[in-house]
Protein backbone atom coordinates (compact mmCIF):
# COMPACT_ATOMS: atom_id res chain seq x y z
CA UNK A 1 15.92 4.22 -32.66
CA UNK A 2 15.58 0.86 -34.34
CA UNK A 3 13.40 0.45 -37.39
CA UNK A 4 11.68 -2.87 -36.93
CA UNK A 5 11.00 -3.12 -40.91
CA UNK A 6 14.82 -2.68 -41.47
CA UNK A 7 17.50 -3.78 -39.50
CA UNK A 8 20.25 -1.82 -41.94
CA UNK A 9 22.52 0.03 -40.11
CA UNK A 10 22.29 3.42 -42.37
CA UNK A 11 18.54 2.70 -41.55
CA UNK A 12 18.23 2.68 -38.24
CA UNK A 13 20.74 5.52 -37.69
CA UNK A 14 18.93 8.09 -39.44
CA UNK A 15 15.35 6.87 -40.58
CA UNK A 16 13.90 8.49 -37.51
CA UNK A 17 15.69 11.87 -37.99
CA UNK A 18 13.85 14.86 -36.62
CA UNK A 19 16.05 17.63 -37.85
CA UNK A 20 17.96 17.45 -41.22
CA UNK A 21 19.73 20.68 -40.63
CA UNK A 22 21.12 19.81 -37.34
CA UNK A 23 25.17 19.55 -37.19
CA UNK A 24 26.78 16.51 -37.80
CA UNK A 25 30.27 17.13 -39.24
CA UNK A 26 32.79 20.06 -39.11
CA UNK A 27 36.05 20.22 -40.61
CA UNK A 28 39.09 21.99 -39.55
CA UNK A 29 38.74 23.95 -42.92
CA UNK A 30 35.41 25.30 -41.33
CA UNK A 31 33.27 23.11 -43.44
CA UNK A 32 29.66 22.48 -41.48
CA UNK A 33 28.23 19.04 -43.10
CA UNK A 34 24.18 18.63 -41.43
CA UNK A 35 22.47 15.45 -41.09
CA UNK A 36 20.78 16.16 -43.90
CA UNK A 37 23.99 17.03 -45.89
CA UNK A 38 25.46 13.30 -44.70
CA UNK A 39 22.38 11.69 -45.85
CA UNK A 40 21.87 13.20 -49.39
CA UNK A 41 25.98 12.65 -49.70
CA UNK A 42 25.76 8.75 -48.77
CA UNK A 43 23.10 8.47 -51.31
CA UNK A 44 24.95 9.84 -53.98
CA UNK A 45 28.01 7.90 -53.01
CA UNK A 46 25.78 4.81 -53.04
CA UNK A 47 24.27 5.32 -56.45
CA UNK A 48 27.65 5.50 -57.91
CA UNK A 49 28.44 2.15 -56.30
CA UNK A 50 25.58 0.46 -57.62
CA UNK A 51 25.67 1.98 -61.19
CA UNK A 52 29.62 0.29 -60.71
CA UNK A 53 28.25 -3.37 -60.33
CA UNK A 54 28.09 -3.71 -56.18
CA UNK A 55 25.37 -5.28 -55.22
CA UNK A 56 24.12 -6.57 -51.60
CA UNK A 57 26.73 -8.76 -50.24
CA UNK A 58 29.57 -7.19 -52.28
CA UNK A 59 32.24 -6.05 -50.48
CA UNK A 60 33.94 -2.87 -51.33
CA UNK A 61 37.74 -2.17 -50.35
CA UNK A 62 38.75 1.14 -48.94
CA UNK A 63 42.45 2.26 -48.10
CA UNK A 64 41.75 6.02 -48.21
CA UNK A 65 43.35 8.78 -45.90
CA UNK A 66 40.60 10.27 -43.41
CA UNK A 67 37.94 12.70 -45.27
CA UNK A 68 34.85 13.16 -44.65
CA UNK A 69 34.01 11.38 -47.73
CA UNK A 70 36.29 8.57 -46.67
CA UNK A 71 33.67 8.57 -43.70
CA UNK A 72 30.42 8.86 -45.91
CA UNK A 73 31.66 5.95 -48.61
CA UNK A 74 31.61 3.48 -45.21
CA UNK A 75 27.65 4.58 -45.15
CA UNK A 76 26.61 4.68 -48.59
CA UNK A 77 28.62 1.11 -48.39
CA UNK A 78 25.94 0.01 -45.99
CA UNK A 79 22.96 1.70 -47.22
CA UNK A 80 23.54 -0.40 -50.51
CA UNK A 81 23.91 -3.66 -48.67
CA UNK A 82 26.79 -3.85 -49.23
CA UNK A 83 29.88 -4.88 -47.31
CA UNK A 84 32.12 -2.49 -46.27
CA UNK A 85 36.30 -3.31 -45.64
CA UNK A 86 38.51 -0.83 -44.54
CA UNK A 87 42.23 -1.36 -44.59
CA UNK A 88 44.77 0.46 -42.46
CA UNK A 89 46.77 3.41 -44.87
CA UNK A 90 50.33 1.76 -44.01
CA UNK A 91 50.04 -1.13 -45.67
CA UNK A 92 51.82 -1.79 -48.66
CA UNK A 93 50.55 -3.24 -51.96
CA UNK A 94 52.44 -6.54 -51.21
CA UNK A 95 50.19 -6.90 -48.14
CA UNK A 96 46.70 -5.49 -49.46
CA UNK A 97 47.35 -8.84 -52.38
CA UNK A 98 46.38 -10.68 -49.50
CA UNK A 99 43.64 -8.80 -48.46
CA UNK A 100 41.92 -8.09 -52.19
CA UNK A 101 42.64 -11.93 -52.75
CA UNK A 102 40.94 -13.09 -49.98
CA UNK A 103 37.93 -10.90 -49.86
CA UNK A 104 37.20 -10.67 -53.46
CA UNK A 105 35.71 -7.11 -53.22
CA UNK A 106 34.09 -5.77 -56.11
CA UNK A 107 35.03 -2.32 -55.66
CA UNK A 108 38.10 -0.76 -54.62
CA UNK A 109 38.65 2.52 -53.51
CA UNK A 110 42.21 4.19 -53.00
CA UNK A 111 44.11 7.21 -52.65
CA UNK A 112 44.92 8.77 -56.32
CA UNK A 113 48.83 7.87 -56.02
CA UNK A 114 48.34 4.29 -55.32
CA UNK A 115 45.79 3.56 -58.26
CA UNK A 116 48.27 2.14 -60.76
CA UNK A 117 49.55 -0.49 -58.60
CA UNK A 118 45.93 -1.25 -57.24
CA UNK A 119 44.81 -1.98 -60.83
CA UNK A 120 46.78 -4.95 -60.66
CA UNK A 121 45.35 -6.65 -57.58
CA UNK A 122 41.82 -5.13 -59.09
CA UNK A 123 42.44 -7.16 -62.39
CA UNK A 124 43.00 -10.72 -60.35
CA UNK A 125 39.57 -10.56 -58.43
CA UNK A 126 37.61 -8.52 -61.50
CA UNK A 127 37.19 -5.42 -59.18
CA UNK A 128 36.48 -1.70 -60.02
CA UNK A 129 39.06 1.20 -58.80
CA UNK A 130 38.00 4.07 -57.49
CA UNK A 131 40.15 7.44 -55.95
CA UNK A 132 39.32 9.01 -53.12
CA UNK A 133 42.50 11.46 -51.50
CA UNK A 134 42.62 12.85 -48.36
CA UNK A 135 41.66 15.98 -49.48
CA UNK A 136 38.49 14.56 -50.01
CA UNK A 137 38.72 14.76 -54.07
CA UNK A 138 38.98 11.73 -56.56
CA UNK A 139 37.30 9.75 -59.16
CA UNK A 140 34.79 8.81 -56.84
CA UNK A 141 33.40 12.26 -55.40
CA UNK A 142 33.55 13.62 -58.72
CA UNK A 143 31.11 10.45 -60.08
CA UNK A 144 29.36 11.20 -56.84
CA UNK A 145 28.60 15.13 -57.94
CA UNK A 146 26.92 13.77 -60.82
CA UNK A 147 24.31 11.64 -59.30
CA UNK A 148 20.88 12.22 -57.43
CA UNK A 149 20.87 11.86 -53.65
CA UNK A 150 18.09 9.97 -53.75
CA UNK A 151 18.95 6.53 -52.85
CA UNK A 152 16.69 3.47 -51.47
CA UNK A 153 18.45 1.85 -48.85
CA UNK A 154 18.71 -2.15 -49.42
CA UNK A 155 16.99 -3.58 -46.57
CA UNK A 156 18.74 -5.85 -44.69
CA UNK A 157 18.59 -8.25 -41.91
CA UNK A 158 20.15 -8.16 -38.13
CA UNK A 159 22.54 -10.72 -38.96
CA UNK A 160 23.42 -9.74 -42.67
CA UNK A 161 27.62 -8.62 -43.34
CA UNK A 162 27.80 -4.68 -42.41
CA UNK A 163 31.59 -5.17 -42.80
CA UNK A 164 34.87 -6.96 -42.03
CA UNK A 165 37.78 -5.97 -40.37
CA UNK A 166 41.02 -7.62 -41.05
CA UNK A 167 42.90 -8.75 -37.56
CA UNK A 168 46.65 -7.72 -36.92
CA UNK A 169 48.12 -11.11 -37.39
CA UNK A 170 50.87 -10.93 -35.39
CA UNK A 171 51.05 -14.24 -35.38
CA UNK A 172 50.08 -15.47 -38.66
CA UNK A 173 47.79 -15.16 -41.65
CA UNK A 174 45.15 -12.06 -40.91
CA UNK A 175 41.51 -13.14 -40.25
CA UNK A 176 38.75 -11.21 -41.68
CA UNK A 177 36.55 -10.23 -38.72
CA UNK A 178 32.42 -10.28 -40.02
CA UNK A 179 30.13 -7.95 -38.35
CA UNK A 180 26.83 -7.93 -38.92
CA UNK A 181 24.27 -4.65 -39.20
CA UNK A 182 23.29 -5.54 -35.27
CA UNK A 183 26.81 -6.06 -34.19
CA UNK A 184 27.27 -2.63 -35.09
CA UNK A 185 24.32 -0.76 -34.10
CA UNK A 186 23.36 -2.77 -30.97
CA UNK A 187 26.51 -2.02 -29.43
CA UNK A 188 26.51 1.48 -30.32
CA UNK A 189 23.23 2.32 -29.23
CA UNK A 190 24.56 0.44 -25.70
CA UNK A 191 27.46 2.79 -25.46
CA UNK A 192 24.99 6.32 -26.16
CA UNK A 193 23.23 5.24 -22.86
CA UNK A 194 26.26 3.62 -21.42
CA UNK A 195 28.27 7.07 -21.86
CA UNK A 196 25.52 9.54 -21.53
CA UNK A 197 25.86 10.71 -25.01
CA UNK A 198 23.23 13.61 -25.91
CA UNK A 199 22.77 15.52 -28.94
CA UNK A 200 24.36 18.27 -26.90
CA UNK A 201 27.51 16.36 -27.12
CA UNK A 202 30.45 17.57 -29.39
CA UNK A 203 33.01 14.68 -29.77
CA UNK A 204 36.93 15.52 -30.80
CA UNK A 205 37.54 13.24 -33.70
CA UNK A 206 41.31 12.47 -34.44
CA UNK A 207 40.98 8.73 -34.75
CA UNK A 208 41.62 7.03 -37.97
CA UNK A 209 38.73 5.41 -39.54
CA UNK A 210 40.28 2.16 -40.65
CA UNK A 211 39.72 0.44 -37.25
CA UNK A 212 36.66 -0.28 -34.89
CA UNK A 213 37.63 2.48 -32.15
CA UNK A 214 37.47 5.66 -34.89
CA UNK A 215 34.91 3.84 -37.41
CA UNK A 216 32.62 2.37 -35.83
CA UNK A 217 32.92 3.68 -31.13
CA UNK A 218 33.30 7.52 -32.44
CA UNK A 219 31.23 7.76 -35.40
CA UNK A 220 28.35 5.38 -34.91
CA UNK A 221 27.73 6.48 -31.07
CA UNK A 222 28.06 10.17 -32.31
CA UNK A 223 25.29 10.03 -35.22
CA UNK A 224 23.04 7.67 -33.30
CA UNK A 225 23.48 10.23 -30.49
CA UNK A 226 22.37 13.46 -33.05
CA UNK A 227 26.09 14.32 -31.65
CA UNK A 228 28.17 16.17 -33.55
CA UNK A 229 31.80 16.31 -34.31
CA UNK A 230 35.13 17.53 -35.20
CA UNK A 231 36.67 15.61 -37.97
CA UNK A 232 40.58 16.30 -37.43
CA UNK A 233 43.36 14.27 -39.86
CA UNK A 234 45.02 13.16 -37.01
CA UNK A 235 46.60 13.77 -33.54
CA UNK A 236 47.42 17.62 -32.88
CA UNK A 237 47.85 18.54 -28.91
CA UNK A 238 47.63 21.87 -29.17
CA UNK A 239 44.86 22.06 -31.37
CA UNK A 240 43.09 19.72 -29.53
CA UNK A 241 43.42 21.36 -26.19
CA UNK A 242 42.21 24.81 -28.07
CA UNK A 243 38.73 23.04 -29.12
CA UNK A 244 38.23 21.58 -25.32
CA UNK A 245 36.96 24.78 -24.85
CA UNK A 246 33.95 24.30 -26.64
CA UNK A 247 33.76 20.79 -27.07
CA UNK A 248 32.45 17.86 -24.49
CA UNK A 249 34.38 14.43 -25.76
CA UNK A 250 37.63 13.57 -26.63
CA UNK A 251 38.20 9.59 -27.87
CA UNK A 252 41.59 8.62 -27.98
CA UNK A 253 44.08 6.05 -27.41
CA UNK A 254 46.74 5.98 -24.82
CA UNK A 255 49.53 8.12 -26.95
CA UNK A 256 46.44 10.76 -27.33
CA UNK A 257 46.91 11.29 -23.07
CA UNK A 258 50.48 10.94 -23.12
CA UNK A 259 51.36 13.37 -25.69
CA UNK A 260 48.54 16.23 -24.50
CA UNK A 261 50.28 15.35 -21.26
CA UNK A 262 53.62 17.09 -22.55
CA UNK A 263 52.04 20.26 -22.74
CA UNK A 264 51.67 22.99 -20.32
CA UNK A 265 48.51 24.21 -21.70
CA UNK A 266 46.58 21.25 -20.21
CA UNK A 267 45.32 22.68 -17.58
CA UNK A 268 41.91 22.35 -14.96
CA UNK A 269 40.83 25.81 -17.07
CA UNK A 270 41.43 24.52 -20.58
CA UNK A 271 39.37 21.05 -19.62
CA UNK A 272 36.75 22.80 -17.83
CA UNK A 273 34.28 22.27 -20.62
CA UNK A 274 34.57 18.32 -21.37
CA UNK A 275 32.80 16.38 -20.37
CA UNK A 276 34.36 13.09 -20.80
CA UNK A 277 37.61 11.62 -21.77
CA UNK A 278 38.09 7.99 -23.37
CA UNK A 279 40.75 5.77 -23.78
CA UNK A 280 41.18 2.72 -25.83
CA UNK A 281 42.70 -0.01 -27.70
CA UNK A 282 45.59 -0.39 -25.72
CA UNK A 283 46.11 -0.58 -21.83
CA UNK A 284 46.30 2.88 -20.42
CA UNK A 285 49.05 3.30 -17.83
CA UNK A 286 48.09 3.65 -14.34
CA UNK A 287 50.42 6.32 -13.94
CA UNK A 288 48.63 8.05 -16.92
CA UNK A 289 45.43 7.66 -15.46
CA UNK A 290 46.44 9.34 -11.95
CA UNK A 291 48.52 12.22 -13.59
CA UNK A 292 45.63 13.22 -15.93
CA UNK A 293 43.64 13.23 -12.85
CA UNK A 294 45.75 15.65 -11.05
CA UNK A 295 46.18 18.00 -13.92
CA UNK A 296 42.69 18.06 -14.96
CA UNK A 297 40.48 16.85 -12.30
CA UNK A 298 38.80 14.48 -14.91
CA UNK A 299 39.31 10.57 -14.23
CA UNK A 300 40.09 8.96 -18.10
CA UNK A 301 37.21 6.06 -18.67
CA UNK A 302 38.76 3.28 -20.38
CA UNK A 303 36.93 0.81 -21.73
CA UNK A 304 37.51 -2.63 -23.43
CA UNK A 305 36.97 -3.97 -27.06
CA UNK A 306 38.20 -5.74 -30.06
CA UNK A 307 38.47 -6.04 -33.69
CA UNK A 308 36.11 -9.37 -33.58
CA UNK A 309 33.46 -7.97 -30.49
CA UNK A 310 33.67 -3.88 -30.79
CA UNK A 311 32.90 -2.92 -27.02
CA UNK A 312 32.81 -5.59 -24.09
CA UNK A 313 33.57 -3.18 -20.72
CA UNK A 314 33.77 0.27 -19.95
CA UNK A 315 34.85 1.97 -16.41
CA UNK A 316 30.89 3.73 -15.26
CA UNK A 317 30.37 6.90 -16.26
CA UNK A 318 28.76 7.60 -12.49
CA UNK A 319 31.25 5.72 -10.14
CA UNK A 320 34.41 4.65 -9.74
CA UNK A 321 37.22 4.47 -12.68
CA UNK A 322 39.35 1.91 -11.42
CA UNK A 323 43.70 2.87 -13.10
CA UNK A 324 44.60 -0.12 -14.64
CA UNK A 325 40.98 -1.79 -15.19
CA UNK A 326 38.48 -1.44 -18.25
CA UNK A 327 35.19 -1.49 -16.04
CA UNK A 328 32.81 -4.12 -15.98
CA UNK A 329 30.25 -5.68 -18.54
CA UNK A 330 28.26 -3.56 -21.10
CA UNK A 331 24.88 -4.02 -20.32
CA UNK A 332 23.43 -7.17 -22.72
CA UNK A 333 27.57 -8.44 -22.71
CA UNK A 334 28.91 -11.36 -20.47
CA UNK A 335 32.16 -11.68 -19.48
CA UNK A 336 34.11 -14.62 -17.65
CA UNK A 337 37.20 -15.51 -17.29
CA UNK A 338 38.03 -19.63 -18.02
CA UNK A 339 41.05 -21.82 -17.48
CA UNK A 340 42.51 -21.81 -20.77
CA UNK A 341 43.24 -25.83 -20.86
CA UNK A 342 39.61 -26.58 -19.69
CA UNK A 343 37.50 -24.04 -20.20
CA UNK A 344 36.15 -24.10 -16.57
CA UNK A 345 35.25 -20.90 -15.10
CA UNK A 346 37.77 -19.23 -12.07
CA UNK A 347 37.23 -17.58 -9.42
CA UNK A 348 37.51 -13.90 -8.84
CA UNK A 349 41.26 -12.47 -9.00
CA UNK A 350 42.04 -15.41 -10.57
CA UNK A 351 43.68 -15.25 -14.11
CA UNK A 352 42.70 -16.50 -16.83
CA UNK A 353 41.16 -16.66 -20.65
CA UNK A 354 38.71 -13.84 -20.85
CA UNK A 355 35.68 -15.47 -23.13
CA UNK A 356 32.60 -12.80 -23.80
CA UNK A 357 29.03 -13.27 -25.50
CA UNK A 358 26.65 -10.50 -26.26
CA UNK A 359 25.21 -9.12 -29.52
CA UNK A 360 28.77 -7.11 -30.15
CA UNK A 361 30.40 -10.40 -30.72
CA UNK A 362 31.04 -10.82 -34.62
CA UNK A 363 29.32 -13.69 -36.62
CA UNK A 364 33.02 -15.57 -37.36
CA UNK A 365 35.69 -15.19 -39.87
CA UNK A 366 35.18 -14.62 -43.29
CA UNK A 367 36.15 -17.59 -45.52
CA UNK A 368 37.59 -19.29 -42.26
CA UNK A 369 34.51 -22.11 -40.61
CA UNK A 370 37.41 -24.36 -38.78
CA UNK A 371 39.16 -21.20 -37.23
CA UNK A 372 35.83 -19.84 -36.13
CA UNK A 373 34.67 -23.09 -34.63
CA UNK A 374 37.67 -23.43 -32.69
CA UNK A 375 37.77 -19.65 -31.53
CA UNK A 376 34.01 -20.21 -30.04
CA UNK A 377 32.58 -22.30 -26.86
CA UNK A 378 29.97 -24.76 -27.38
CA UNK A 379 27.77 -22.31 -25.44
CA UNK A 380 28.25 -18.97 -27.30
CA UNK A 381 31.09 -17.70 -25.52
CA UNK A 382 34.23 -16.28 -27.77
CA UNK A 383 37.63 -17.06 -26.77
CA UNK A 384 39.28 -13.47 -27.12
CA UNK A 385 42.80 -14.71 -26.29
CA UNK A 386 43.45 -12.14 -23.92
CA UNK A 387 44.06 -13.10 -20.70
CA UNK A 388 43.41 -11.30 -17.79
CA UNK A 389 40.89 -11.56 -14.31
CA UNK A 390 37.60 -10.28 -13.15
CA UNK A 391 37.92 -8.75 -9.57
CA UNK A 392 35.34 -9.00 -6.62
CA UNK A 393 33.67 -5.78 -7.87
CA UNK A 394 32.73 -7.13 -11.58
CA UNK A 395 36.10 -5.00 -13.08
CA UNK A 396 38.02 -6.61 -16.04
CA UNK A 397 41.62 -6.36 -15.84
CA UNK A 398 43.27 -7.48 -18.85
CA UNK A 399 47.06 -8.73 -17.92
CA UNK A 400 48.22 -9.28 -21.72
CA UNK A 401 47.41 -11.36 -24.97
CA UNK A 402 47.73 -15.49 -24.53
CA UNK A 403 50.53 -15.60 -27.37
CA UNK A 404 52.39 -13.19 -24.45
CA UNK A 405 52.27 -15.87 -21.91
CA UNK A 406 56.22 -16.86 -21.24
CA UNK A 407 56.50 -20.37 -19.78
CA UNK A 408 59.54 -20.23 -17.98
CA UNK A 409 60.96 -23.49 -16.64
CA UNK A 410 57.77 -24.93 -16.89
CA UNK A 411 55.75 -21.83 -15.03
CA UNK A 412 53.26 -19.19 -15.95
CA UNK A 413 54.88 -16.14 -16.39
CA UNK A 414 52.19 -12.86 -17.10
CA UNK A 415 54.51 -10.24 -18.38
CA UNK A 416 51.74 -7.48 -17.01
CA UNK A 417 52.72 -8.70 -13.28
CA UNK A 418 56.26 -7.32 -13.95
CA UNK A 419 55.98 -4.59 -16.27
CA UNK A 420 53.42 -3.06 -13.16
CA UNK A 421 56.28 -3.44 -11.04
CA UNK A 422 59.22 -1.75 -13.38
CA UNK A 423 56.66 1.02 -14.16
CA UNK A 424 56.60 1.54 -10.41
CA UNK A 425 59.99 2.34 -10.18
CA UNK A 426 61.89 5.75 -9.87
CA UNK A 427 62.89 7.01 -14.00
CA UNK A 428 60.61 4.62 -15.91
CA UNK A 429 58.66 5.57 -18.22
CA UNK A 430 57.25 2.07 -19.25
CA UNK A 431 58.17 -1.24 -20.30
CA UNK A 432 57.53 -4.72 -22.04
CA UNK A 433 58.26 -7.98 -20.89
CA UNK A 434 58.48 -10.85 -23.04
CA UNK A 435 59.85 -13.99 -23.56
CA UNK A 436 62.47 -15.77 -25.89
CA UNK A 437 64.21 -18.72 -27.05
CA UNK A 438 65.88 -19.88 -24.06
CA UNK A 439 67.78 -23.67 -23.83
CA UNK A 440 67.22 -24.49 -20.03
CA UNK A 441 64.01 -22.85 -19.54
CA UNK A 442 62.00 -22.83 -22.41
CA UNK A 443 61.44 -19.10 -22.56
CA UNK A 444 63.71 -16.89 -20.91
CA UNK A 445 62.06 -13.76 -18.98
CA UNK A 446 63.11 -10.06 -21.11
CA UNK A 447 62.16 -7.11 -20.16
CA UNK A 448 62.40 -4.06 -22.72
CA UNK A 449 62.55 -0.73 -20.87
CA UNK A 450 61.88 3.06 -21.44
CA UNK A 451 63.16 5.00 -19.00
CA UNK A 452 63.93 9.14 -18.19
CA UNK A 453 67.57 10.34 -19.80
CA UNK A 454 68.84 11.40 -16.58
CA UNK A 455 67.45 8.62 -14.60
CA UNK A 456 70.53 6.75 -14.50
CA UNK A 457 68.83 2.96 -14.37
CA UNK A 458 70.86 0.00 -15.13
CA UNK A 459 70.29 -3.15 -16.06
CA UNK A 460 71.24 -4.47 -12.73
CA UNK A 461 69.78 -1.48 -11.02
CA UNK A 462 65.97 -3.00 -12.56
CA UNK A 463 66.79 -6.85 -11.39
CA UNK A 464 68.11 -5.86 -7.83
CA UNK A 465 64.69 -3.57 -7.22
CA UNK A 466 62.29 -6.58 -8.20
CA UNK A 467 64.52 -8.73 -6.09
CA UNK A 468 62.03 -9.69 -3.43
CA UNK A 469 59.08 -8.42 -5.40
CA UNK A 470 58.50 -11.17 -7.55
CA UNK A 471 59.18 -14.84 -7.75
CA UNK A 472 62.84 -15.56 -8.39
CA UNK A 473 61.11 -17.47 -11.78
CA UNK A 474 59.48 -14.27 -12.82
CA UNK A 475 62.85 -12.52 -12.84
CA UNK A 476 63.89 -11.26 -16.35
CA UNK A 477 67.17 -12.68 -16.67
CA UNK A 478 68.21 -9.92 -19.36
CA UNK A 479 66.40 -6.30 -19.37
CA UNK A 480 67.25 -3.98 -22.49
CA UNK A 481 67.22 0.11 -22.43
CA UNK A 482 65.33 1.24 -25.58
CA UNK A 483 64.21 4.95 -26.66
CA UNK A 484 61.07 4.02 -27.82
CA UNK A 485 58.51 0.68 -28.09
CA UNK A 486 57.51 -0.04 -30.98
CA UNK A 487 53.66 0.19 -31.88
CA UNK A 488 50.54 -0.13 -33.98
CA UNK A 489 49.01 2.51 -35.36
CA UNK A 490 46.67 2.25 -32.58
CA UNK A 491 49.31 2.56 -29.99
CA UNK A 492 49.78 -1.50 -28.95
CA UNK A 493 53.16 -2.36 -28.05
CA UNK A 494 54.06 -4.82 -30.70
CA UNK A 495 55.62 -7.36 -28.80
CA UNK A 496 55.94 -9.60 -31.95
CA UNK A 497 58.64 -7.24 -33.07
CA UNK A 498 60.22 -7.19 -29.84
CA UNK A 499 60.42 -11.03 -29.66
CA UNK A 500 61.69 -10.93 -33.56
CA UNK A 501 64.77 -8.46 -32.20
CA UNK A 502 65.41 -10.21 -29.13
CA UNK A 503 64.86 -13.90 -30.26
CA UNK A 504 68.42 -14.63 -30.06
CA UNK A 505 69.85 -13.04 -26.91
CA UNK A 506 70.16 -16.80 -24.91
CA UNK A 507 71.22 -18.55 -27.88
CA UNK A 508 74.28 -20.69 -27.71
């Protein structure tokens, strides 16, 4: 599908469409949006951004609920060359001053409600405001009715800015991720063959669209595909297991499984029409994975990516779906796994800092040369700062981030080692380990634990069972019962939040 004149992304989705009228979009209102519908849309969308002052290179700032025209403004964003930088809906205006300030954008688009206090970080970079709300009406759609859908999309090159994605930073100032127009579409394009997508396919969309799994996995693989899809707000269970009846794919992350698990109306029957099932951005349980199995007969295919590389593994479609693992290299992606002092390559099973190349991996960080030196090998490779091991069959494992490393009395402690083992036991439901201040050790071993009301576990219950399972240094010396772990909105555990509320436990 790629146009060789015109390496735009908007281009070489839909420059070689063969049927305008075919489905693209459908809304839970029963709205049916074609290809040709999307197209004419993102044209209108892009001529009021250009009659606004963007030009190629511009960036233009989005913190919009989902809408289809939420979805559309990302297009018409790169159909005018411009760049496009979606922020995540909970963050407040004291955060996005960081963001406007550091990305300059020349457009901003928000939800109606937030516009006054937007004008303000608007008036310190000299950007436009726009509204867009989550029912899909604002300043901007009603500019947009106005204009022609005519619209000649601004060629641009492989490696030109398609958009940037802020980072977390969990551990310091966010870093603007930039990916290019072929970081975007070449990995894309890998995952329609990779996952078998058709234009028979119907995908289940209840992923936000601030972040690369929703944005850029469900959308992009769907319209290169001549897919279509179902464009829900957000997470419904019940809802969702009514439309596996005629749908084929459902993307979600792990709370998607866990939660559909809870009802009784999943069922072999009601998931006799999909297809496939996908699971991302955070590690699904292994204990997920099997019980899914069992109640549907479909093995979950999880799959490995990040803000800075979009998609670097996936479990096969054909073949074996290892619980626990995220598959093996995408086909045009390496993956190895270094020491993270030296940079020399282990051996299989042995952990380590996984490093990957390919044309997914983003061109740096925006405004950031020193940091992106430093995050790259002089051969190409990008230092992900996950750490994890590649096993005699080619899987990836990942076995936690490298700021989760605890150094314990001078040893390597991977907190995914013992959280496998508590999840193991009798009444858990999962845990975290982490470590904290500690005076004799360094870091002292916590483990944070969800477990079953009636379960009856104890704190010395947990240390006497992984007595004998684990090095007497890997031992937590404190574990803590909690209702809940706290997480992203893409379901991470945010461990940064654990270590803030148990920083203090071994002080003296």
């Amino acid at each position: 599908m790629t146009n060789t004149t015109n390496a735009n992304l908007f281009s070489r989705l839909f420059d070689d469409l063969d049927d305008a009228a075919r489905l693209a979009i459908e809304t839970p209102e029963g709205d049916h949006i074609s290809y040709g519908d999307l197209i004419a849309f993102a044209g209108r969308i892009a001529n009021v951004l250009v009659a606004r002052g963007v030009k190629p290179g511009d960036r233009v700032a989005a913190q919009t609920e989902k809408s289809v025209p939420g979805l559309v403004l990302y297009l018409a964003t790169v159909r005018a060359g411009a760049v496009y930088l979606p922020l995540n809906t909970a963050y407040t205006l004291n955060e996005l001053d960081y963001f406007i300030s550091d990305a300059e954008p020349s457009l901003i688009v928000c939800d109606p409600s937030r516009a006054e206090g937007f004008a303000s970080l608007a008036a310190k970079v000299g950007a436009k405001v726009e509204t867009l709300g989550a029912d899909g009406k604002g300043s901007l759609t009603d500019a947009a009715a106005k204009e022609k859908p005519d619209f000649a999309t601004v060629a641009r090159a492989d490696g030109d800015l398609a958009a940037i994605l802020y980072t977390s930073g969990t551990t310091g100032r966010s870093k603007g991720a930039m990916l290019t127009h072929d970081n975007l579409a070449s990995n894309s394009l890998s995952l329609v063959s990779y996952w078998r997508f058709t234009d028979k396919d119907v995908l289940i969309h209840a992923l936000p669209i601030y972040h690369t799994h929703g944005l850029f996995v469900a959308s992009n693989v769907t319209l290169f595909a001549r897919a279509s899809m179902i464009f829900l707000p957000k997470l419904d269970p019940e809802r969702i297991i009514t439309l596996m009846a005629r749908v084929t794919v459902l993307m979600g992350v792990p709370t998607f499984y866990t939660r559909l698990l809870q009802s009784a109306n999943l069922t072999k029957e009601s998931t006799a029409h999909m297809r496939l099932f996908i699971s991302g951005s955070a590690p699904l349980l292994a204990d997920t994975h099997r019980e899914w199995f069992a109640r549907t007969g479909h093995a979950v295919l999880e799959r490995y990516g990040m803000t800075e590389t979009n998609m670097n593994t996936s479990n096969p479609y054909d073949g074996e779906r290892v619980p626990g693992a995220v598959g093996q290299a995408l086909p045009g992606v390496s993956v190895r796994v270094t020491d993270p002092e030296t940079g020399k390559e282990m051996a299989p099973d042995t952990i380590g800092m996984i490093e990957v190349k390919g044309p997914n991996v983003f061109k740096g960080y925006w405004r950031m040369p020193e940091k992106t030196k430093a995050e790259f090998r002089d051969d190409g490779f990008f230092i992900t700062g996950d750490l994890g091991k590649i096993d005699a069959k080619g899987y990836v494992h990942i076995l936690g981030r490298g700021k989760d490393l605890v150094i314990s009395g001078g040893f390597n402690v991977y907190p995914k080692e013992i959280e496998s083992e508590i999840d193991a036991m009798a009444g858990v439901v999962e845990s975290a380990v982490i470590g904290v201040p500690h005076a004799d050790f360094g870091e002292g071993v916590t483990a944070v634990v969800v477990s079953d009301k009636n379960a009856g576990l104890t704190e010395a219950g947990i240390i006497a069972a992984l007595d004998g399972r684990i090095a007497k240094f890997k031992m937590p010396k404190r574990v803590f019962f909690v209702d809940d772990l706290p997480r992203n909105t893409m379901g991470k555990v945010q461990k940064n939040v654990l270590r803030d509320t148990y920083g203090k436990i071994y002080a003296k």
